[in-house]
PDB file of N, CA and C in Angstrom:
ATOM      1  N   UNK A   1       4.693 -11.511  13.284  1.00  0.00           N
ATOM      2  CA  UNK A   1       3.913 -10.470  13.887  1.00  0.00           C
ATOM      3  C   UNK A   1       4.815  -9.360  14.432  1.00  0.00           C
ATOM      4  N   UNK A   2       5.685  -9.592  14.936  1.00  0.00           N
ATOM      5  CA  UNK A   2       7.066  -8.862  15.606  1.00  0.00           C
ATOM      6  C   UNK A   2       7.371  -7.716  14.392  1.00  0.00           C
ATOM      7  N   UNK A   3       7.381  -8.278  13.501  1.00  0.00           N
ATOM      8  CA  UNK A   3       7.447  -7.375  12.162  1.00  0.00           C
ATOM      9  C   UNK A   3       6.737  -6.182  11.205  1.00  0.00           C
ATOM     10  N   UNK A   4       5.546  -6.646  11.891  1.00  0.00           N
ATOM     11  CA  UNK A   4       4.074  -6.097  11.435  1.00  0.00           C
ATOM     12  C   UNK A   4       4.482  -5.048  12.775  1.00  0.00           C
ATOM     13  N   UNK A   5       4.514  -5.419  14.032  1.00  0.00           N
ATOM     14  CA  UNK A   5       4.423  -4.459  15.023  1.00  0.00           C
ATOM     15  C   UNK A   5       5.845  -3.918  14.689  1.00  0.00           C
ATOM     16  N   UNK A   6       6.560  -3.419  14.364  1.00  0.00           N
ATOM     17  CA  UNK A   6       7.672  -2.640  13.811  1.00  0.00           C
ATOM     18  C   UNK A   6       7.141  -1.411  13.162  1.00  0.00           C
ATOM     19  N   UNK A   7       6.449  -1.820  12.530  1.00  0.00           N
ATOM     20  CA  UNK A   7       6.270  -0.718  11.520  1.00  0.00           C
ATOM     21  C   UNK A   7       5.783   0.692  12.087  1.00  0.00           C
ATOM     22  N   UNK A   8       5.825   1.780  11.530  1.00  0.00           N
ATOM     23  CA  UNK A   8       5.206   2.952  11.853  1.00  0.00           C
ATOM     24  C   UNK A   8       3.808   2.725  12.009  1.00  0.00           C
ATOM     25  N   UNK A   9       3.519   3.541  13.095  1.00  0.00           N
ATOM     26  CA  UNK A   9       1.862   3.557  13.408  1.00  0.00           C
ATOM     27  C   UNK A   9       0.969   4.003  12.041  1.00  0.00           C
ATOM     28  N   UNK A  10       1.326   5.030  11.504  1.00  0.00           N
ATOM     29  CA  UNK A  10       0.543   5.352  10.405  1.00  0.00           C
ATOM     30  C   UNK A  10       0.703   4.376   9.223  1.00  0.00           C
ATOM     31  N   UNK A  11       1.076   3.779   8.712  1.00  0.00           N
ATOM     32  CA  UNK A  11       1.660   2.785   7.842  1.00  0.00           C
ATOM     33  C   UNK A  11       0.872   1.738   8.595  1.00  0.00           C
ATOM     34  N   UNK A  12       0.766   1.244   9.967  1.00  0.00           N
ATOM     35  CA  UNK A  12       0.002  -0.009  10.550  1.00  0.00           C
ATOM     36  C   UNK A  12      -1.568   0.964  10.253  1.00  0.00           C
ATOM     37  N   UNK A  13      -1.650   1.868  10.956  1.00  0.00           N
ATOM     38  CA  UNK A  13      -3.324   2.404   9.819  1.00  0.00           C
ATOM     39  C   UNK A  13      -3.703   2.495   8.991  1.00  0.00           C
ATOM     40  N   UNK A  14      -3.002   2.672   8.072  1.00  0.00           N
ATOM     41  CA  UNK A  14      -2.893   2.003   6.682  1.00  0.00           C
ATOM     42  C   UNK A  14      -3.703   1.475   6.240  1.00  0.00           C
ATOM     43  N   UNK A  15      -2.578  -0.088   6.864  1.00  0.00           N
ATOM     44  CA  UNK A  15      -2.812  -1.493   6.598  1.00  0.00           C
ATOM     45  C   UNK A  15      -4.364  -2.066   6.983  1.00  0.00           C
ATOM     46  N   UNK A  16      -4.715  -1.381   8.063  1.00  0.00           N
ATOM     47  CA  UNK A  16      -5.732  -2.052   8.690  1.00  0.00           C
ATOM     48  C   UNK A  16      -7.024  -1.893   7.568  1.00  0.00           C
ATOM     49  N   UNK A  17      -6.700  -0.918   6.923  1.00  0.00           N
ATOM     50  CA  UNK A  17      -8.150  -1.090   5.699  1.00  0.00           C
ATOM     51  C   UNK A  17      -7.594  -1.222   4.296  1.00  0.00           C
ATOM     52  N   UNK A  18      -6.367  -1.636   3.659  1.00  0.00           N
ATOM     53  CA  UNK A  18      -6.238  -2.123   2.802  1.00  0.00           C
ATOM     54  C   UNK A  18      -6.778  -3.505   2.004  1.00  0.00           C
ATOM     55  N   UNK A  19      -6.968  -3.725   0.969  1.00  0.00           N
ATOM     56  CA  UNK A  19      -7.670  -4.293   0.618  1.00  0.00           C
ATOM     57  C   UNK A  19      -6.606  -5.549   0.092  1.00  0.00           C
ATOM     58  N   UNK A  20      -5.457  -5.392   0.029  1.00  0.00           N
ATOM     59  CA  UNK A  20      -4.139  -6.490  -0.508  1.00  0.00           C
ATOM     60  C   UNK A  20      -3.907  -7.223   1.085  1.00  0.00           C
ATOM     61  N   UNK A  21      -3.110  -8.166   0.854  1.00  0.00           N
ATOM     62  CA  UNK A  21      -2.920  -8.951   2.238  1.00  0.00           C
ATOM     63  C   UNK A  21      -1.102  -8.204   1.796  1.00  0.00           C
ATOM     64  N   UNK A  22      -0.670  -7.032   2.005  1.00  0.00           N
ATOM     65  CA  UNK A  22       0.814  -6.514   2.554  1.00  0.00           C
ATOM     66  C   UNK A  22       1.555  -7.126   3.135  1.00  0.00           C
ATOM     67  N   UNK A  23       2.454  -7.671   2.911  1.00  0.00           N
ATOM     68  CA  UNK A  23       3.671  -8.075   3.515  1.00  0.00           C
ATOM     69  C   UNK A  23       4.146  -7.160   4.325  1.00  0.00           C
ATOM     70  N   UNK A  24       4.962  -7.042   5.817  1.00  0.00           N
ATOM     71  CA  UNK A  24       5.076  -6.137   6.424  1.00  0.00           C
ATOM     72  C   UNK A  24       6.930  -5.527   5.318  1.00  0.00           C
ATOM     73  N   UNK A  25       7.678  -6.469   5.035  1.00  0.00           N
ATOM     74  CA  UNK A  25       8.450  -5.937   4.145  1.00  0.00           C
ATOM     75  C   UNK A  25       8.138  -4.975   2.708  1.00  0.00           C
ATOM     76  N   UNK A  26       7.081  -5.554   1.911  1.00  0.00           N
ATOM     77  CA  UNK A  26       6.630  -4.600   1.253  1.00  0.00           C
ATOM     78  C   UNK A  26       5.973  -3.720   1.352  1.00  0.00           C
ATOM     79  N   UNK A  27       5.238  -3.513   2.430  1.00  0.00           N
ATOM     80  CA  UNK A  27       4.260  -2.267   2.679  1.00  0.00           C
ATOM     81  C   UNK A  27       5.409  -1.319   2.850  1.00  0.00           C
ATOM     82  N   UNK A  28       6.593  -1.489   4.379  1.00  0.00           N
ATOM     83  CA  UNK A  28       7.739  -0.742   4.407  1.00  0.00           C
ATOM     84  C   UNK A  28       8.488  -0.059   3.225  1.00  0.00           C
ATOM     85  N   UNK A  29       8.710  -0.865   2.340  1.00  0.00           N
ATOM     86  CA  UNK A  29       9.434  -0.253   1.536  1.00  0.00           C
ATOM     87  C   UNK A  29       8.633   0.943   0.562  1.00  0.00           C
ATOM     88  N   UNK A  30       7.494   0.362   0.627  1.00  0.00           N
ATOM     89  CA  UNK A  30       6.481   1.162  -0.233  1.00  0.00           C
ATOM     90  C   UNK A  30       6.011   2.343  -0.104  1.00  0.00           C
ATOM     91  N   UNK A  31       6.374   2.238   1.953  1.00  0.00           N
ATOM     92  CA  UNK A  31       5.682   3.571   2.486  1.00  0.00           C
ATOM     93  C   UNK A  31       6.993   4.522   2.598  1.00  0.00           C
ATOM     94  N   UNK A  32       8.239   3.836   2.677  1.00  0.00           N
ATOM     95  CA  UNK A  32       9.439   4.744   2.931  1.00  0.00           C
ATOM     96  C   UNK A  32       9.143   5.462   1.566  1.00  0.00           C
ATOM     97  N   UNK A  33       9.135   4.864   0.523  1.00  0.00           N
ATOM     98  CA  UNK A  33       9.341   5.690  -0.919  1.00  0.00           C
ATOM     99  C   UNK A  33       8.126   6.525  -0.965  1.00  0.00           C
ATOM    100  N   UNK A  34       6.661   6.746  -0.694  1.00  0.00           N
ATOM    101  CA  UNK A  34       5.983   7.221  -0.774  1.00  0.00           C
ATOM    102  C   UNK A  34       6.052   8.816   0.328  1.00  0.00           C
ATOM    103  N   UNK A  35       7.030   8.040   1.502  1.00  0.00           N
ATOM    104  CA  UNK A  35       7.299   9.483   1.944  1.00  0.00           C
ATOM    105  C   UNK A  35       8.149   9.962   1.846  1.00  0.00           C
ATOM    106  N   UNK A  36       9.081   9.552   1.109  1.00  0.00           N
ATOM    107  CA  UNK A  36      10.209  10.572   0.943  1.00  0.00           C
ATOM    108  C   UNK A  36       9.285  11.808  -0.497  1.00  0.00           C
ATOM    109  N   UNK A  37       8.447  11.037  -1.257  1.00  0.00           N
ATOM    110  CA  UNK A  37       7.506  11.861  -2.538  1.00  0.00           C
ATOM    111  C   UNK A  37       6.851  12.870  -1.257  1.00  0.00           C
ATOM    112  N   UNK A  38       6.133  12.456  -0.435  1.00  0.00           N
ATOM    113  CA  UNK A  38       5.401  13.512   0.360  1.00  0.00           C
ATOM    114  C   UNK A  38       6.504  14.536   0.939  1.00  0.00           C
ATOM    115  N   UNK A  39       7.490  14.049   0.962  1.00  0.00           N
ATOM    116  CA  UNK A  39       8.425  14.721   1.895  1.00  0.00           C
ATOM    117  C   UNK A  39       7.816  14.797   3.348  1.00  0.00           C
ATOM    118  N   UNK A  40       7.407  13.681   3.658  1.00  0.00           N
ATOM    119  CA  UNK A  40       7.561  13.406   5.428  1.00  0.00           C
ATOM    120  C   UNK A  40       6.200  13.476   5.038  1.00  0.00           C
ATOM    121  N   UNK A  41       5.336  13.835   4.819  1.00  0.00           N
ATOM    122  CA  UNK A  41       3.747  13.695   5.145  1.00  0.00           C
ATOM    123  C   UNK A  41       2.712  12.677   5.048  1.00  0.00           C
ATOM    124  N   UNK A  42       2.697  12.252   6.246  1.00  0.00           N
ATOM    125  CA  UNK A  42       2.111  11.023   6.363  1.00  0.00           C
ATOM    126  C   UNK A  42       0.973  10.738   5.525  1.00  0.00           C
ATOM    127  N   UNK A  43      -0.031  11.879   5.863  1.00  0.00           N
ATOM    128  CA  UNK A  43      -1.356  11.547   4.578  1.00  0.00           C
ATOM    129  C   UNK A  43      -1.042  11.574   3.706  1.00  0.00           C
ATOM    130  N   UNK A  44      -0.383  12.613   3.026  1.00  0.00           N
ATOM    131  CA  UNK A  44      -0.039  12.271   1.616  1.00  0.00           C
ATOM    132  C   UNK A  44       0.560  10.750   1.279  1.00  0.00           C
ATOM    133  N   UNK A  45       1.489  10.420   1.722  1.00  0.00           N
ATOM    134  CA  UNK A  45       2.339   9.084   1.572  1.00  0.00           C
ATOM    135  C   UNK A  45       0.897   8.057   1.745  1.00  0.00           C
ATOM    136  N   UNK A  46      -0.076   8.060   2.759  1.00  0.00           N
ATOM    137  CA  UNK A  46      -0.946   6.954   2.415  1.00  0.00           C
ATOM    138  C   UNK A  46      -1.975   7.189   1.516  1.00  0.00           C
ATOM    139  N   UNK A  47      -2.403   8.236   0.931  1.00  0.00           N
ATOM    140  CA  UNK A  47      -2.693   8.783  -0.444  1.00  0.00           C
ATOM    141  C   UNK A  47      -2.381   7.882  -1.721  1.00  0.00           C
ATOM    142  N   UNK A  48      -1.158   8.090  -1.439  1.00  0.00           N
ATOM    143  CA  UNK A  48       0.069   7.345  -2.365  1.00  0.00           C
ATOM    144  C   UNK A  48       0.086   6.156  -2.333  1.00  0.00           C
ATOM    145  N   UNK A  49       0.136   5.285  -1.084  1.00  0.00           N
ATOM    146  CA  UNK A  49      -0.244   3.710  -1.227  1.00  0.00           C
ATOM    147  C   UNK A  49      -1.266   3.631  -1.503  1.00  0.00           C
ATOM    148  N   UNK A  50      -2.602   4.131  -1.328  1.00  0.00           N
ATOM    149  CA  UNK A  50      -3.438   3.834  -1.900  1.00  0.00           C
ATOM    150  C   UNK A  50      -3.894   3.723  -3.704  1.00  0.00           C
ATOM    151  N   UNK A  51      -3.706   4.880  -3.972  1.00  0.00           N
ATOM    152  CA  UNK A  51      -2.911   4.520  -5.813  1.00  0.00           C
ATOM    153  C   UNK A  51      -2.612   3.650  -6.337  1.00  0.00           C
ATOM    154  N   UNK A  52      -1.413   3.090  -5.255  1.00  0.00           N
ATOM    155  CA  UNK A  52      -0.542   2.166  -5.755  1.00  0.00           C
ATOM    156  C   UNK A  52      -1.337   1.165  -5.747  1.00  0.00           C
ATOM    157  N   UNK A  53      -2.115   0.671  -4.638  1.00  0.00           N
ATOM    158  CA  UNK A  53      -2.842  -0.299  -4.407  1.00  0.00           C
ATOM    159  C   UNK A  53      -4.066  -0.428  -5.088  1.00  0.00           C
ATOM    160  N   UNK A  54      -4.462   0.722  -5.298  1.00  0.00           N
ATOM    161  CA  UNK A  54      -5.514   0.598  -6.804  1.00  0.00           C
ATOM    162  C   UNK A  54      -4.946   0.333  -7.931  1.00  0.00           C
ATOM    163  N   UNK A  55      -3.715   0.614  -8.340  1.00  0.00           N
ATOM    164  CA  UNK A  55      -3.388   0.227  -9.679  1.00  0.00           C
ATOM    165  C   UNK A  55      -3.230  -1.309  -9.429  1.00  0.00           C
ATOM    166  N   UNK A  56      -2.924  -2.053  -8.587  1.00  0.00           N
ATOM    167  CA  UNK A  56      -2.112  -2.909  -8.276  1.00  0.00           C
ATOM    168  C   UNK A  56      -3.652  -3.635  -8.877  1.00  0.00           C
ATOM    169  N   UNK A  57      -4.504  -3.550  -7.763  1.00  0.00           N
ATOM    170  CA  UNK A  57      -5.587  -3.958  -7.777  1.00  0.00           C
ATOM    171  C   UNK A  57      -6.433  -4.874  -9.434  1.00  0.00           C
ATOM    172  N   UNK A  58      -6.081  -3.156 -10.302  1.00  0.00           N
ATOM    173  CA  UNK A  58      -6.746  -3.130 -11.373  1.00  0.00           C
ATOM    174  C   UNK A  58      -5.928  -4.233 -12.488  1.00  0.00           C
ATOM    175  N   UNK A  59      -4.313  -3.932 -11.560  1.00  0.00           N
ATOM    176  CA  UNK A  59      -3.377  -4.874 -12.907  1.00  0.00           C
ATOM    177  C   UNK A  59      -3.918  -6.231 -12.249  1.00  0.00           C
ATOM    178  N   UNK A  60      -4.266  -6.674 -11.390  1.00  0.00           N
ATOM    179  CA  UNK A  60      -4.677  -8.176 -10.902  1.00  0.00           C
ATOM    180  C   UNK A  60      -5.862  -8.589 -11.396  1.00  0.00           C
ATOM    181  N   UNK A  61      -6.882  -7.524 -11.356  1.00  0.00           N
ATOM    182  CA  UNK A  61      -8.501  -7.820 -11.998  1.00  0.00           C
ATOM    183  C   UNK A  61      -8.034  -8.453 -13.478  1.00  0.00           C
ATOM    184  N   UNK A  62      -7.326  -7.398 -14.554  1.00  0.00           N
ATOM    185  CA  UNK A  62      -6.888  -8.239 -16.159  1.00  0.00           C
ATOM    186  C   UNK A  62      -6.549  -9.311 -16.191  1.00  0.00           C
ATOM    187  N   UNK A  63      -6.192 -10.243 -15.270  1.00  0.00           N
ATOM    188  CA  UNK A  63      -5.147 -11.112 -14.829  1.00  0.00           C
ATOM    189  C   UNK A  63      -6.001 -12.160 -14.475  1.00  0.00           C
ATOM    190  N   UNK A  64      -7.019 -12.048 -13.552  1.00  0.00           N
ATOM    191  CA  UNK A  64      -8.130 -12.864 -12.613  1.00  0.00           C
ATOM    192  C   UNK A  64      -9.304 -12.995 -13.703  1.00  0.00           C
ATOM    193  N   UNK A  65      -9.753 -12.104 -14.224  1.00  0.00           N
ATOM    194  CA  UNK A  65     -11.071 -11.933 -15.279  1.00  0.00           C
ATOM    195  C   UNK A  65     -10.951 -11.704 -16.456  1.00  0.00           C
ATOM    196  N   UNK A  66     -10.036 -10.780 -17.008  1.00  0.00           N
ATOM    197  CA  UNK A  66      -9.342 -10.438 -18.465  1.00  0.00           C
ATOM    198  C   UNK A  66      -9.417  -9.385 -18.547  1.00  0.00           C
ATOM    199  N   UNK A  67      -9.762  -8.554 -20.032  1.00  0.00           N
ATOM    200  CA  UNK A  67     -10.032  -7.659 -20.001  1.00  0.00           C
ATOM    201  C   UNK A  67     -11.453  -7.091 -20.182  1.00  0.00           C
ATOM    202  N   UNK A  68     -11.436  -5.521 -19.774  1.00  0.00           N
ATOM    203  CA  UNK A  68     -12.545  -5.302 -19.781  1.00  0.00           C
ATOM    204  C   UNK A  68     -13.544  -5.421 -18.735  1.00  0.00           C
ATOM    205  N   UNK A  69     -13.292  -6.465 -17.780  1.00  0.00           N
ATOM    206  CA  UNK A  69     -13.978  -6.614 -16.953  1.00  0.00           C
ATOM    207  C   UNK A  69     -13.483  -5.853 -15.368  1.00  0.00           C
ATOM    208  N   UNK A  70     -12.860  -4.736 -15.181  1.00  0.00           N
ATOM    209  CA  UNK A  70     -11.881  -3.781 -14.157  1.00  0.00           C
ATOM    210  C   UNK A  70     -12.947  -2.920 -13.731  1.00  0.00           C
TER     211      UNK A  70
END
């Protein structure tokens, strides 16, 4: 938990409505790279995880159900 509370506040807002169970190590790394793309801008960068987390999403649905069913 110590870890989770580390993180940047916006990055912990994030999290709170994501739909993946985030590791507090991978969300971090995910959100550093997403803002260095925003160049510092927080919405944009969670814009950006979100994407990610939809693609993520969609590559898990092929995986869970097959295809076709996304």
């Amino acid at each position: 938990m110590a870890e989770y509370d580390r993180l940047p506040p916006d990055l912990r807002r994030w999290l709170n409505g994501a739909a993946l169970p985030w590791s507090p190590r991978s969300a971090l790394r995910a959100w550093q790279d997403a803002m260095r793309q925003a160049e510092g801008d927080a919405g944009s960068a969670a814009q950006d995880l979100s994407g990610l987390e939809e693609r993520l999403l969609k590559r898990d649905a092929v995986n869970v159900w097959g295809a076709g069913r996304h």
